[in-house]
PDB file of N, CA and C in Angstrom:
ATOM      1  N   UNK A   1     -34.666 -11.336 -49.971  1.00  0.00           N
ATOM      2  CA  UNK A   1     -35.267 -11.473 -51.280  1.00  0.00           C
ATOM      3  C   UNK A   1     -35.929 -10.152 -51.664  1.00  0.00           C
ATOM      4  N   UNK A   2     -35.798  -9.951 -53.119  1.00  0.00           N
ATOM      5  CA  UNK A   2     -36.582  -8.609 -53.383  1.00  0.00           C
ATOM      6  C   UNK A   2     -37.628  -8.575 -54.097  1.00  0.00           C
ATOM      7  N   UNK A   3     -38.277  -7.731 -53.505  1.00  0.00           N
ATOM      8  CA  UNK A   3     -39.897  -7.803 -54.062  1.00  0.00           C
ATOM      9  C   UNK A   3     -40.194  -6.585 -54.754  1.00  0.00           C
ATOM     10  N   UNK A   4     -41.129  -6.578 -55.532  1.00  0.00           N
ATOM     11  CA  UNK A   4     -41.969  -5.229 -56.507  1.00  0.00           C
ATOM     12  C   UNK A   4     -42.133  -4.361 -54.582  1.00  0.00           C
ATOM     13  N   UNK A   5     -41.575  -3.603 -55.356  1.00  0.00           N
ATOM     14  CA  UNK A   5     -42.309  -2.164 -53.806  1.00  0.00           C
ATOM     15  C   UNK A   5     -41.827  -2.408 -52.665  1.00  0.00           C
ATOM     16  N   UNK A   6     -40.753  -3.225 -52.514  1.00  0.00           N
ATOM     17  CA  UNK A   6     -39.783  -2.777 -51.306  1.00  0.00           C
ATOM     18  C   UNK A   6     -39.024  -1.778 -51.466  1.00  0.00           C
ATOM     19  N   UNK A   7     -38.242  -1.719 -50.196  1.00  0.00           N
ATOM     20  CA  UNK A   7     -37.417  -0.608 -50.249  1.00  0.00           C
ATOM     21  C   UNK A   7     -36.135  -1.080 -49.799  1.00  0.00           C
ATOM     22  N   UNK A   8     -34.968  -0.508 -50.854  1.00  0.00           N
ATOM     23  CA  UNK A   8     -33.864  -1.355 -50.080  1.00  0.00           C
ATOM     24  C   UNK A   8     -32.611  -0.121 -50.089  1.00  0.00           C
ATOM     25  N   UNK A   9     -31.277  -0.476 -49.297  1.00  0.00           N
ATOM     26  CA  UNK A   9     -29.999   0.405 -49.677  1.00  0.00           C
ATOM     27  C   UNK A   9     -29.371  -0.483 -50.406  1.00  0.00           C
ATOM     28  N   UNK A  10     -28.564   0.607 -50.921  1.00  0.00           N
ATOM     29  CA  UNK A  10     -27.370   0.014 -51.973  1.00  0.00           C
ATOM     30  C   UNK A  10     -26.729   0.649 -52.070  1.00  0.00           C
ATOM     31  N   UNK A  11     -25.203   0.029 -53.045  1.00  0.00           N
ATOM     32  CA  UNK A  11     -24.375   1.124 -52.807  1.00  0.00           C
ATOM     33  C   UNK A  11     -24.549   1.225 -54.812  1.00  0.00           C
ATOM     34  N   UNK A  12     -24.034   2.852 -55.213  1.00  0.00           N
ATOM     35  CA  UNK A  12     -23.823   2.453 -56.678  1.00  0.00           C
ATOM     36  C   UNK A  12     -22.633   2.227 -57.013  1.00  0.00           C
ATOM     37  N   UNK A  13     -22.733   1.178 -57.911  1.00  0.00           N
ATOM     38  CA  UNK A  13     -21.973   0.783 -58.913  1.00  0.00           C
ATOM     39  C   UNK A  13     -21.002   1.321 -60.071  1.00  0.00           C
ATOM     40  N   UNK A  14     -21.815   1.874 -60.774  1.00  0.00           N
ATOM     41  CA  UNK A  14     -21.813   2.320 -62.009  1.00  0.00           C
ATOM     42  C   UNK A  14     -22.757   3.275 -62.655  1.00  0.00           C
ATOM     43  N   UNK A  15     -22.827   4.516 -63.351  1.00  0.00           N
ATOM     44  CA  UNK A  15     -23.810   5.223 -63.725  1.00  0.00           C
ATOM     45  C   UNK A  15     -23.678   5.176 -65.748  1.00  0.00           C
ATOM     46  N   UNK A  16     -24.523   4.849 -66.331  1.00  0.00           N
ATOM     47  CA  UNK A  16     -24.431   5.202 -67.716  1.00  0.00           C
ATOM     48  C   UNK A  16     -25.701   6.103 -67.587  1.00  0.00           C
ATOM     49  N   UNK A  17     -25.062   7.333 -68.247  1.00  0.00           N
ATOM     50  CA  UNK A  17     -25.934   8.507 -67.956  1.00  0.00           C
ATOM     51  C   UNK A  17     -26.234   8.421 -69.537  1.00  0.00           C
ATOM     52  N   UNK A  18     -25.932   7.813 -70.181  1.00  0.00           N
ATOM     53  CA  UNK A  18     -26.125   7.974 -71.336  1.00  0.00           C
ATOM     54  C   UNK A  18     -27.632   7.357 -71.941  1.00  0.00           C
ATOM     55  N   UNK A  19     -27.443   5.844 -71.404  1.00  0.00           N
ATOM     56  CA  UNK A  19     -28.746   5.307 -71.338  1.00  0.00           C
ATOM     57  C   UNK A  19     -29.470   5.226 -70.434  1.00  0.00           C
ATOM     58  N   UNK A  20     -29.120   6.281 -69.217  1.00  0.00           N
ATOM     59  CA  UNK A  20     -30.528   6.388 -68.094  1.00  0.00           C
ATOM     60  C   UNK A  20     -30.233   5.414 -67.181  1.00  0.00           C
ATOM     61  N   UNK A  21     -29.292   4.453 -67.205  1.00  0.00           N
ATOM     62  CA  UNK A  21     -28.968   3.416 -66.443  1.00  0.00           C
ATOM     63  C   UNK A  21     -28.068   3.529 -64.933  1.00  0.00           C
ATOM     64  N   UNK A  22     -28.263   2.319 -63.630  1.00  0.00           N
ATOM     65  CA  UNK A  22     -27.738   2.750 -63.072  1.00  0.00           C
ATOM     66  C   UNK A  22     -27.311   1.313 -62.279  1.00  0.00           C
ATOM     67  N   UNK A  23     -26.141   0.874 -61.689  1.00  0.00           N
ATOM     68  CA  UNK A  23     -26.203  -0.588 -61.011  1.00  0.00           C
ATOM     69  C   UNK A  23     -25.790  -0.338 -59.765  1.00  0.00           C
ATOM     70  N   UNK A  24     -26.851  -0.942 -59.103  1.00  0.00           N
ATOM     71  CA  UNK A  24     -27.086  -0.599 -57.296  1.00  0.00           C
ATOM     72  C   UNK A  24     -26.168  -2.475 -56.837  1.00  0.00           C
ATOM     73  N   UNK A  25     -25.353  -2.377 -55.730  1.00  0.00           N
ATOM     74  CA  UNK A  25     -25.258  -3.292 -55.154  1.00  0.00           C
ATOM     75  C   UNK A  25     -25.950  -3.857 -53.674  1.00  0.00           C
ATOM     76  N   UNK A  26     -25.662  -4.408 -53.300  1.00  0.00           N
ATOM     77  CA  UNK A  26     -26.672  -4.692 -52.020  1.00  0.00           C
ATOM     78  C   UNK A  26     -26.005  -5.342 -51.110  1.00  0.00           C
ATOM     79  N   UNK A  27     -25.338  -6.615 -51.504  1.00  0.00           N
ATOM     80  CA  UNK A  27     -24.053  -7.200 -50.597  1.00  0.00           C
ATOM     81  C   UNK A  27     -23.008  -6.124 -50.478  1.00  0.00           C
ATOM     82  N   UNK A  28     -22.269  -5.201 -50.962  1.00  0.00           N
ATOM     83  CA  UNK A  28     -21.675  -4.417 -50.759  1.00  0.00           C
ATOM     84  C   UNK A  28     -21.835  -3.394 -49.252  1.00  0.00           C
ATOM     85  N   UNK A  29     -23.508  -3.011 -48.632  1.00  0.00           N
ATOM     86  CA  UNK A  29     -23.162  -3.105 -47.690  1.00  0.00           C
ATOM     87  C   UNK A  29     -22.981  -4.121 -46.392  1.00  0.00           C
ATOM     88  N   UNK A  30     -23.279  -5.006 -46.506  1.00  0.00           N
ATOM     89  CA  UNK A  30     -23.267  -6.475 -45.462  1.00  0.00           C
ATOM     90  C   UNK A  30     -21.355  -6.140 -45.084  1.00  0.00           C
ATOM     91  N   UNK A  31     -21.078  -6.866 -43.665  1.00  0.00           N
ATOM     92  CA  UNK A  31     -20.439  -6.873 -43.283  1.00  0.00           C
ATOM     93  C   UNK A  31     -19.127  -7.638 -43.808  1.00  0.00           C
ATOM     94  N   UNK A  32     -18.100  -7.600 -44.429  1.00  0.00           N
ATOM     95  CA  UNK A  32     -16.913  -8.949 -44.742  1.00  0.00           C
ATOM     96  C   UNK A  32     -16.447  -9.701 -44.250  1.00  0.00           C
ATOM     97  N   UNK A  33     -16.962 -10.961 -44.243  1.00  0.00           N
ATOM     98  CA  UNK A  33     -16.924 -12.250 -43.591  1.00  0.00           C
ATOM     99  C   UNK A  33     -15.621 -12.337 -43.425  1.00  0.00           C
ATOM    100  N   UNK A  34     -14.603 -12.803 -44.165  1.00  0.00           N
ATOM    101  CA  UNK A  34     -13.120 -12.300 -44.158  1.00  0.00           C
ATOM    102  C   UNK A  34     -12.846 -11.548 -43.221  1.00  0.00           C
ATOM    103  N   UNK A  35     -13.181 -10.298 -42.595  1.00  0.00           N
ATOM    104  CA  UNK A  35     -12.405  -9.219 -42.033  1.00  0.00           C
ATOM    105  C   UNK A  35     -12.872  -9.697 -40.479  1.00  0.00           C
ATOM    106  N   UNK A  36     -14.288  -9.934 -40.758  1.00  0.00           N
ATOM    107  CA  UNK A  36     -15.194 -10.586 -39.457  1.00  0.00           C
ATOM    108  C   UNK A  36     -14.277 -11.369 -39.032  1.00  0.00           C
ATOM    109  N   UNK A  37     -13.956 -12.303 -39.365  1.00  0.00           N
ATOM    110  CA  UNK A  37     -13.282 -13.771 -39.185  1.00  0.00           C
ATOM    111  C   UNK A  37     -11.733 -13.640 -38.547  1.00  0.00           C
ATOM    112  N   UNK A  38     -10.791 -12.668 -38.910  1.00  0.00           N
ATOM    113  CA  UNK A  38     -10.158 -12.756 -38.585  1.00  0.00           C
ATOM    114  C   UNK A  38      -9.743 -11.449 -37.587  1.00  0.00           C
ATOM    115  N   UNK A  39     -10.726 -10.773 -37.321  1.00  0.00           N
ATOM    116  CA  UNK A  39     -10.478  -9.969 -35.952  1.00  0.00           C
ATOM    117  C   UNK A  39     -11.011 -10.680 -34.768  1.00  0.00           C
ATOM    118  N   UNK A  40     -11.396 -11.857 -35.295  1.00  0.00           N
ATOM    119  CA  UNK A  40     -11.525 -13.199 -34.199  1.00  0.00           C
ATOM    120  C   UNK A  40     -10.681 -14.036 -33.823  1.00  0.00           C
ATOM    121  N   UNK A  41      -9.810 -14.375 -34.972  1.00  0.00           N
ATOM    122  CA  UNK A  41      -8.667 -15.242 -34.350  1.00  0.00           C
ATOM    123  C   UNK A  41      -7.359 -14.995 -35.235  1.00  0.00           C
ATOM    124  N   UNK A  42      -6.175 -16.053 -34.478  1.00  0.00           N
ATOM    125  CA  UNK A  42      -4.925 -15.692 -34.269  1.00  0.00           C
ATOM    126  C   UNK A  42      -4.402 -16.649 -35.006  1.00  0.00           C
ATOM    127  N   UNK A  43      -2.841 -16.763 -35.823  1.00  0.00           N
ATOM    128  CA  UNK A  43      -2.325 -18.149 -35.732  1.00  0.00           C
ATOM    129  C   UNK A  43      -2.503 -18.693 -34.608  1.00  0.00           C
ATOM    130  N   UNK A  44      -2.703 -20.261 -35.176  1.00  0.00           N
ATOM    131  CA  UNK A  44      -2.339 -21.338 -33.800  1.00  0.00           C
ATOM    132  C   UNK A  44      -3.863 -21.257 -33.015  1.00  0.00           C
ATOM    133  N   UNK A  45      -4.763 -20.280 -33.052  1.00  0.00           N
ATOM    134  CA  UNK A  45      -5.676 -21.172 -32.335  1.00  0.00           C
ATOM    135  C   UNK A  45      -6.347 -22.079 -33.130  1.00  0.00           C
ATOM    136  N   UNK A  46      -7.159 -22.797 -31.811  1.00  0.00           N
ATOM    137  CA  UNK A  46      -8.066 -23.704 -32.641  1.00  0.00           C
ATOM    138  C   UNK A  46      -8.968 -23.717 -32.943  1.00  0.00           C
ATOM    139  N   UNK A  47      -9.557 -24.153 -34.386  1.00  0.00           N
ATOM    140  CA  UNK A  47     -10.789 -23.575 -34.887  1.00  0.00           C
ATOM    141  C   UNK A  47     -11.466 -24.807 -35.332  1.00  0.00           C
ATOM    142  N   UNK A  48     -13.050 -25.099 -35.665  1.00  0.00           N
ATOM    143  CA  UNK A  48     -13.884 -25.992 -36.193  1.00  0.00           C
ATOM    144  C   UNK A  48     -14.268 -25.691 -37.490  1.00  0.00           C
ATOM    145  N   UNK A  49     -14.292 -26.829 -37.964  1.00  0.00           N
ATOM    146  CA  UNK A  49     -15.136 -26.164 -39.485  1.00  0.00           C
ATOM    147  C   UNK A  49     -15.939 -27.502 -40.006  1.00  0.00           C
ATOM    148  N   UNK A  50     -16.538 -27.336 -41.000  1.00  0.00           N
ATOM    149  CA  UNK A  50     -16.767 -28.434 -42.076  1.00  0.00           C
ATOM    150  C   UNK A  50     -16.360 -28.607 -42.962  1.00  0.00           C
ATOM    151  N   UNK A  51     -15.829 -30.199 -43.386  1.00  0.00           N
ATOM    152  CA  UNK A  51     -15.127 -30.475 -44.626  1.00  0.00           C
ATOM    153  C   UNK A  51     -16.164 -30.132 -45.965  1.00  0.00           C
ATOM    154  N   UNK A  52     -16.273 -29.173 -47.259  1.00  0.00           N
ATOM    155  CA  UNK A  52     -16.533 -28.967 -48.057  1.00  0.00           C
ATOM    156  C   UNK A  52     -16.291 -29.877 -49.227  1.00  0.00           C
ATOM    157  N   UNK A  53     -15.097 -29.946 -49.357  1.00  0.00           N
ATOM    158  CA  UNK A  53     -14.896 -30.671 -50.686  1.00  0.00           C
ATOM    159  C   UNK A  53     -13.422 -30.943 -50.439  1.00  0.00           C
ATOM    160  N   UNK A  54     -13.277 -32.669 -50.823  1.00  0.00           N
ATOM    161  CA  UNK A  54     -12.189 -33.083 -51.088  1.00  0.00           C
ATOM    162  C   UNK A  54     -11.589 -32.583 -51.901  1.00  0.00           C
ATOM    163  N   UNK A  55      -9.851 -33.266 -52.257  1.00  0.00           N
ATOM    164  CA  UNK A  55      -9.043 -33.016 -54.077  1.00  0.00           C
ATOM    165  C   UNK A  55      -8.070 -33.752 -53.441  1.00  0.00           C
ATOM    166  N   UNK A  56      -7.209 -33.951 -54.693  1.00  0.00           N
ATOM    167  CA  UNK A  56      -6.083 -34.414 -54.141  1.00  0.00           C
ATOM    168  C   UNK A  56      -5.145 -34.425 -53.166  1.00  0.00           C
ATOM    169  N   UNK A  57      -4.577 -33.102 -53.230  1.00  0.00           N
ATOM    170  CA  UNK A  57      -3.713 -32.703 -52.148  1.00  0.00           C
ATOM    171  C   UNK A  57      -4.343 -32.136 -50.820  1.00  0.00           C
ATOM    172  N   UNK A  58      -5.427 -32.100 -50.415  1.00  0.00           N
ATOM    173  CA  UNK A  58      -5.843 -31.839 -49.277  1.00  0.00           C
ATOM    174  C   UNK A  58      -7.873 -31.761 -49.477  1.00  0.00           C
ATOM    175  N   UNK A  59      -8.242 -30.830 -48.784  1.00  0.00           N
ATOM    176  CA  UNK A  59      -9.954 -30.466 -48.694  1.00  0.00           C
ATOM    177  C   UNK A  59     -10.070 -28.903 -48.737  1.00  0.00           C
ATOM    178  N   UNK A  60     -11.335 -28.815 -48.591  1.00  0.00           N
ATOM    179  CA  UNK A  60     -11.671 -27.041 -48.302  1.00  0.00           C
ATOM    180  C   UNK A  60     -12.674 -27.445 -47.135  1.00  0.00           C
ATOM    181  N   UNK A  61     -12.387 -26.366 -46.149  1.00  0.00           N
ATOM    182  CA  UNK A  61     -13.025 -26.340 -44.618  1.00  0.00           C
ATOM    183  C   UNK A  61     -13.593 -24.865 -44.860  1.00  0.00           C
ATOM    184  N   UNK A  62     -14.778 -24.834 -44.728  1.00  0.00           N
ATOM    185  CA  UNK A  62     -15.912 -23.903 -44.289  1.00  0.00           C
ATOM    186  C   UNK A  62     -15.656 -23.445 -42.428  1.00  0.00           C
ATOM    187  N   UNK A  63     -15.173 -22.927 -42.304  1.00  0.00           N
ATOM    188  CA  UNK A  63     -14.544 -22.081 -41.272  1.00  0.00           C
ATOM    189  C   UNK A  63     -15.967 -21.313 -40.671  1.00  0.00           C
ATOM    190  N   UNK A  64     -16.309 -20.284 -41.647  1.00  0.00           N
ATOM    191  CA  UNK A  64     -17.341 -19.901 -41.513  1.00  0.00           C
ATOM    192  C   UNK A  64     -18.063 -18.855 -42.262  1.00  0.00           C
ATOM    193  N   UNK A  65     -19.734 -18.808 -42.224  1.00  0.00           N
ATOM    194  CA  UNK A  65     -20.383 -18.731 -43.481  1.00  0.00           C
ATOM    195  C   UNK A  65     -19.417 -17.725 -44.639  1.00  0.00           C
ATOM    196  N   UNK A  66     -18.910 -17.932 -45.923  1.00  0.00           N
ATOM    197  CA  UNK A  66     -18.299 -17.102 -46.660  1.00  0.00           C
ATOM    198  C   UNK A  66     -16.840 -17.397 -46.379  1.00  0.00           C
ATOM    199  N   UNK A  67     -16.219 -17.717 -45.286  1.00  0.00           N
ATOM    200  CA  UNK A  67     -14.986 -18.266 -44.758  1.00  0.00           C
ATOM    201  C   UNK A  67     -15.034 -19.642 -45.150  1.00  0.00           C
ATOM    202  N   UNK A  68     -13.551 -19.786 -46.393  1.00  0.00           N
ATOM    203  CA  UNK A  68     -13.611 -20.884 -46.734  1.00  0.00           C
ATOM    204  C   UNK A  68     -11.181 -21.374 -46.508  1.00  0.00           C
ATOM    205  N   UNK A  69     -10.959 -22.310 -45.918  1.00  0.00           N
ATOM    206  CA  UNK A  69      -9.588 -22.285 -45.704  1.00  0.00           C
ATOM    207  C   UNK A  69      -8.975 -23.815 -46.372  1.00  0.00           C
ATOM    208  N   UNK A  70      -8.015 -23.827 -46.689  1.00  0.00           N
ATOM    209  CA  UNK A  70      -8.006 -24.991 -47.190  1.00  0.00           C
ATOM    210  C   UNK A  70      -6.353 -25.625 -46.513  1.00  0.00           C
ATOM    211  N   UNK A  71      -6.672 -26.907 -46.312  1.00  0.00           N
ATOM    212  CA  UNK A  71      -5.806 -28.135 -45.672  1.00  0.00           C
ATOM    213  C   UNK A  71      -5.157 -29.214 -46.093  1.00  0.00           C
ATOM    214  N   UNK A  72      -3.847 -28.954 -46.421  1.00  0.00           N
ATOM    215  CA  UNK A  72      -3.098 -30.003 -46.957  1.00  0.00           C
ATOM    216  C   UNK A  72      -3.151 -31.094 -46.420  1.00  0.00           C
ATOM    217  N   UNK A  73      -3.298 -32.567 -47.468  1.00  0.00           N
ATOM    218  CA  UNK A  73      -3.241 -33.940 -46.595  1.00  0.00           C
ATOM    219  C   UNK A  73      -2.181 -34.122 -45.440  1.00  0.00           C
ATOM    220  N   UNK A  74      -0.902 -33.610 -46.136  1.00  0.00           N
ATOM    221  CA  UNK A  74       0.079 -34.501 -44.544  1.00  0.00           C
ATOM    222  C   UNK A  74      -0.248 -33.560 -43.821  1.00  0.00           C
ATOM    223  N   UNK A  75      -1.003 -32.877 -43.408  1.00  0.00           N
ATOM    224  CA  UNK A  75      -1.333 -32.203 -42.056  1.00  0.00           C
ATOM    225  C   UNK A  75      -2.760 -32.581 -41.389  1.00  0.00           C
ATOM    226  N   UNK A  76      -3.467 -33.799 -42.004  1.00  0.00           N
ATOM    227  CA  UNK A  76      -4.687 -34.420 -41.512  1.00  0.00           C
ATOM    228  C   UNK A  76      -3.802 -35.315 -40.407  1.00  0.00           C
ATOM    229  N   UNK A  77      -4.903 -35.614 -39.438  1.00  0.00           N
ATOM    230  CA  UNK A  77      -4.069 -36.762 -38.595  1.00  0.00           C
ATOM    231  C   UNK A  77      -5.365 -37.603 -38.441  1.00  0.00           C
ATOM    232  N   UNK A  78      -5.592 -38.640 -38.799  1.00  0.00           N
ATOM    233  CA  UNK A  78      -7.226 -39.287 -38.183  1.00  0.00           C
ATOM    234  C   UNK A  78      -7.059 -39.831 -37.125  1.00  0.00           C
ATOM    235  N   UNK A  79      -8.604 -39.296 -36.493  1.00  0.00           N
ATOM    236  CA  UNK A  79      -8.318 -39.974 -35.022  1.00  0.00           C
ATOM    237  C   UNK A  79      -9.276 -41.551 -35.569  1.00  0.00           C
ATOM    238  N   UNK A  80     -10.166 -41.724 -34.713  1.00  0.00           N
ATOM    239  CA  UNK A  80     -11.306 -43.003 -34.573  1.00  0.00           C
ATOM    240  C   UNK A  80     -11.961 -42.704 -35.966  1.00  0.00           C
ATOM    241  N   UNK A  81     -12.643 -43.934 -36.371  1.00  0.00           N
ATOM    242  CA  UNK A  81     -13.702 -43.797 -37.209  1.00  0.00           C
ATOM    243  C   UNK A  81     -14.627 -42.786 -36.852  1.00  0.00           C
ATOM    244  N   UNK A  82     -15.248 -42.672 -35.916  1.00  0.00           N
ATOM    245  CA  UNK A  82     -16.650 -41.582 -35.997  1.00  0.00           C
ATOM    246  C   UNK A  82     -16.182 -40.762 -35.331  1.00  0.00           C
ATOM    247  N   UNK A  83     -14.478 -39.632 -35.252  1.00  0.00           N
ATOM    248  CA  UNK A  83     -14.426 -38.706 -34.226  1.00  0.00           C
ATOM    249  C   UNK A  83     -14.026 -37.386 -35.594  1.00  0.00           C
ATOM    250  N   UNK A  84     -14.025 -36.428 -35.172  1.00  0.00           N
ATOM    251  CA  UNK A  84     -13.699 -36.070 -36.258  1.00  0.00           C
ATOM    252  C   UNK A  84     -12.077 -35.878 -36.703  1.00  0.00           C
ATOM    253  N   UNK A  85     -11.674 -34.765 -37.684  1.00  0.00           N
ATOM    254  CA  UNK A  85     -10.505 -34.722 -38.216  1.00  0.00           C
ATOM    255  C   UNK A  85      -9.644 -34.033 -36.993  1.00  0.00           C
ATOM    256  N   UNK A  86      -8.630 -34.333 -36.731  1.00  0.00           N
ATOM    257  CA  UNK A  86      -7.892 -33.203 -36.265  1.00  0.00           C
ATOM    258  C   UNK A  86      -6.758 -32.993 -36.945  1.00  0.00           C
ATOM    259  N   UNK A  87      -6.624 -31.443 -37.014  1.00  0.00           N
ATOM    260  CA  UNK A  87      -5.004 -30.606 -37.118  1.00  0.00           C
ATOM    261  C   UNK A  87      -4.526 -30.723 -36.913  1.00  0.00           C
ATOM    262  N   UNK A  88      -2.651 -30.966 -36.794  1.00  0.00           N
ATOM    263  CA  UNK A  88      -1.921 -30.340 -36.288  1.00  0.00           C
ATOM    264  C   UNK A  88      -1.765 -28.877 -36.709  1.00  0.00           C
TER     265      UNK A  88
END
């Protein structure tokens, strides 16, 4: 969170030199969850996630934070009532 009189990095944006203006980013340097994510894994392994949000043709699985993958129904298989989803 940013406060009056911290100090932070950023990267710039954009300069309008015209009106003195300038747009700093801040997530820009944080690491890419995306790039993170997949110098971790491979096709075919197996991974956990949380179901996000249903739709018709399948859900969205939160893989992980910012990692979001999504799963077609005929590839759900249910096991038990209280176990969770599995893949094929």
């Amino acid at each position: 969170m940013l406060r009056k009189g911290s100090t932070v990095q950023g990267v710039i944006l954009s300069i309008d030199a015209a009106h003195k203006r300038l747009s700093l980013g801040i997530k820009q340097l944080q690491p890419d969850a995306w790039e993170t994510w997949f110098r971790k894994y491979n096709v075919n392994d197996a991974v956990h996630g949380k179901v996000l949000r249903l739709a018709g043709f399948g859900g969205f699985v939160e893989l992980a934070e910012g990692v979001e993958g999504c799963v077609i129904f005929p590839k759900f298989r249910a096991g038990p009532a209280a176990s969770p989803i599995h893949l094929r």
